[in-house]
Protein backbone atom coordinates (compact mmCIF):
# COMPACT_ATOMS: atom_id res chain seq x y z
CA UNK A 1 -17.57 47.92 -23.27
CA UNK A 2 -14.58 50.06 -24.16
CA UNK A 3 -11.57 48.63 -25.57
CA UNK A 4 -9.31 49.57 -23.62
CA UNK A 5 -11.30 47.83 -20.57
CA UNK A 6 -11.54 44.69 -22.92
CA UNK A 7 -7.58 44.82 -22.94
CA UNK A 8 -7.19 45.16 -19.38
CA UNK A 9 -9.11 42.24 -18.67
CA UNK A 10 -7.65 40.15 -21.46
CA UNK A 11 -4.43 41.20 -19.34
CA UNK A 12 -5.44 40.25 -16.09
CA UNK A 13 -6.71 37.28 -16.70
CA UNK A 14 -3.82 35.79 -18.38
CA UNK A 15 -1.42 37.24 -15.52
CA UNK A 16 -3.29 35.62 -13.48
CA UNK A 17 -3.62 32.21 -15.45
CA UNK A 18 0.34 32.51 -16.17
CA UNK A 19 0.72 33.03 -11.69
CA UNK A 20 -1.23 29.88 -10.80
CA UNK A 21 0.28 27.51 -13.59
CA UNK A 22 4.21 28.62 -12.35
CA UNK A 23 2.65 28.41 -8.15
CA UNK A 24 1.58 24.61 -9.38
CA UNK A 25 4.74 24.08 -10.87
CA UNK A 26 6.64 25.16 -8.03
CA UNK A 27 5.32 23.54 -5.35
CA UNK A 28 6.75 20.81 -3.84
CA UNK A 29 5.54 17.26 -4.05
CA UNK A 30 4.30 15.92 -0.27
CA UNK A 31 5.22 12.72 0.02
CA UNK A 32 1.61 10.72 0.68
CA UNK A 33 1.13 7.01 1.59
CA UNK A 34 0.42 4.89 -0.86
CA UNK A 35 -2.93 3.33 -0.59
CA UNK A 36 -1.39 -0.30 -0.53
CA UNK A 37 0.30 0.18 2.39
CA UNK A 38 -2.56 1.93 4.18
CA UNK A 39 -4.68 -1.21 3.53
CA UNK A 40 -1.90 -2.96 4.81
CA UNK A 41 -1.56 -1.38 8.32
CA UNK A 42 -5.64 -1.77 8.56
CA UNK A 43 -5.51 -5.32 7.68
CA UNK A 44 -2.91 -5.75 10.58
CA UNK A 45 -4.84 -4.03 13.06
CA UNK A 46 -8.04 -5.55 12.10
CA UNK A 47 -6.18 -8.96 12.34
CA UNK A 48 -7.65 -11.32 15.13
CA UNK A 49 -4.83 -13.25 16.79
CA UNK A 50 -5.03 -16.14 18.62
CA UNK A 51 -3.41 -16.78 21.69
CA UNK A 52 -2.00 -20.18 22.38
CA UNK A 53 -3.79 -22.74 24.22
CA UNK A 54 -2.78 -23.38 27.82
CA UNK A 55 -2.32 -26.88 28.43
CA UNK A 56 -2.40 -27.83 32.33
CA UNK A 57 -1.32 -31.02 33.94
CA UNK A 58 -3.03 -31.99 37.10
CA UNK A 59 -1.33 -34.98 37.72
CA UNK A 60 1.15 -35.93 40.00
CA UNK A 61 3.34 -37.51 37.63
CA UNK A 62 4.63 -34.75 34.52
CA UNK A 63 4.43 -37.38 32.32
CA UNK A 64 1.01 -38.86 32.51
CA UNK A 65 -0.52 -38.56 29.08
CA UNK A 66 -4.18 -36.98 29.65
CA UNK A 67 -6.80 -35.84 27.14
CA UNK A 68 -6.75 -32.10 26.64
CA UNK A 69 -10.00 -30.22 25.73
CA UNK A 70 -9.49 -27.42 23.82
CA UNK A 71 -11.90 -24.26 25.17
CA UNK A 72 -15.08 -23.49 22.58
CA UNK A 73 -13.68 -20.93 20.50
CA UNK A 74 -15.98 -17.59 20.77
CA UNK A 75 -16.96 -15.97 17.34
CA UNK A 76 -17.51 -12.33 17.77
CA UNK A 77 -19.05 -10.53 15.06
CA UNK A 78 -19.36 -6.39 14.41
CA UNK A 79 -22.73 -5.34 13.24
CA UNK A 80 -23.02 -3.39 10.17
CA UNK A 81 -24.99 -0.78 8.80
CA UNK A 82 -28.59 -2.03 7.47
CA UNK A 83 -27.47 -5.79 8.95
CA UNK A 84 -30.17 -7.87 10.77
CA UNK A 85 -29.69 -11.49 12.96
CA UNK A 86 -31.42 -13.04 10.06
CA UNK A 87 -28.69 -11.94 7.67
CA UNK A 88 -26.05 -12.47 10.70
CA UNK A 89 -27.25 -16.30 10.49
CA UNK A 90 -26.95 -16.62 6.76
CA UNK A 91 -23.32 -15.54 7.13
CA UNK A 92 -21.98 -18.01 9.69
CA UNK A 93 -24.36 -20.98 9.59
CA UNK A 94 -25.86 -20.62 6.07
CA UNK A 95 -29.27 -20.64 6.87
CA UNK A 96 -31.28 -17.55 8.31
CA UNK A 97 -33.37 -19.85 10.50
CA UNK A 98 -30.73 -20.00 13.23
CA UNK A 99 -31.37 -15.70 13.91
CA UNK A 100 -32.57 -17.15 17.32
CA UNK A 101 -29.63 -18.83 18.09
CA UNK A 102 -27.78 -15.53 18.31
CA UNK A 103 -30.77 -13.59 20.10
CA UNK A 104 -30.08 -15.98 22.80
CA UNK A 105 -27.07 -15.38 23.03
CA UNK A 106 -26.90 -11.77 22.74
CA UNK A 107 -29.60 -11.36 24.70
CA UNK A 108 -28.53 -9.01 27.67
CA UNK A 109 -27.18 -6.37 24.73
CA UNK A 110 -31.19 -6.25 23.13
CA UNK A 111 -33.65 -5.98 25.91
CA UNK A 112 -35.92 -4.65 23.45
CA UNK A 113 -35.98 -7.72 21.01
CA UNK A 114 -34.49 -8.99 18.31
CA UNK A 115 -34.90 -5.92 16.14
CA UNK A 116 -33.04 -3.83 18.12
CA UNK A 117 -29.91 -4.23 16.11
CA UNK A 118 -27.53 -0.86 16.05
CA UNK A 119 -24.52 -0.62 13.92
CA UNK A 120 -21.63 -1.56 15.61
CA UNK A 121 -22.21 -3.96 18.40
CA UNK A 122 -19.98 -6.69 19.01
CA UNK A 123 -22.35 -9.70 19.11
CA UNK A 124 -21.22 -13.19 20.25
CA UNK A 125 -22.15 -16.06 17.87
CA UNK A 126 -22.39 -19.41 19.25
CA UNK A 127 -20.91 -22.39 17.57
């Protein structure tokens, strides 16, 4: 190659080096969310509240004192990728013999069996 091609590329190539450092110099700074906070508004959304319990008096007299059952609480759980009901099990009653437990009472969402888990369903698990 010619020389004087040589020095035009030399040339080029550092104008164009010496153009994208002063562009990343100049450009402004976005300001981004910090990570900490976007954890923060998921944690919040993904945060189950409970409503308070309604207590209702039947009686004729307001201040008769009478037993209040509390509702069973329903556990809902949000299958995951790979996840089966024996795994489900292990998780909330620490054995993976109780799969059937949650079967039963998922039932109506699997009408082809128990292995037709799909990432993603909201399964009820008993107490």
């Amino acid at each position: 190659m010619r020389k004087d091609v040589k020095t035009g590329l030399l040339i080029g190539t550092g104008l164009c080096l010496v153009a994208a450092v002063w562009f990343s110099v100049r450009q402004p700074v976005v300001n981004q969310p910090r990570i900490e906070d976007l954890l923060a508004q998921k944690r919040d959304l993904l945060a189950v509240k409970e409503e308070p319990k309604l207590q209702i008096n039947l009686t004729d007299t307001p201040d008769a004192q009478t037993p209040v059952e509390s509702a069973p609480s329903v556990r809902m759980h949000i299958v995951a990728t790979g996840e089966t009901l024996s795994d489900i099990s292990k998780k909330y009653y620490g054995t993976v013999g109780s799969w059937n437990k949650i079967y039963q009472a998922n039932k109506d969402q699997m009408p082809r069996g128990p292995n037709a888990l799909k990432t993603g369903m909201k399964l009820v698990i008993p107490q």
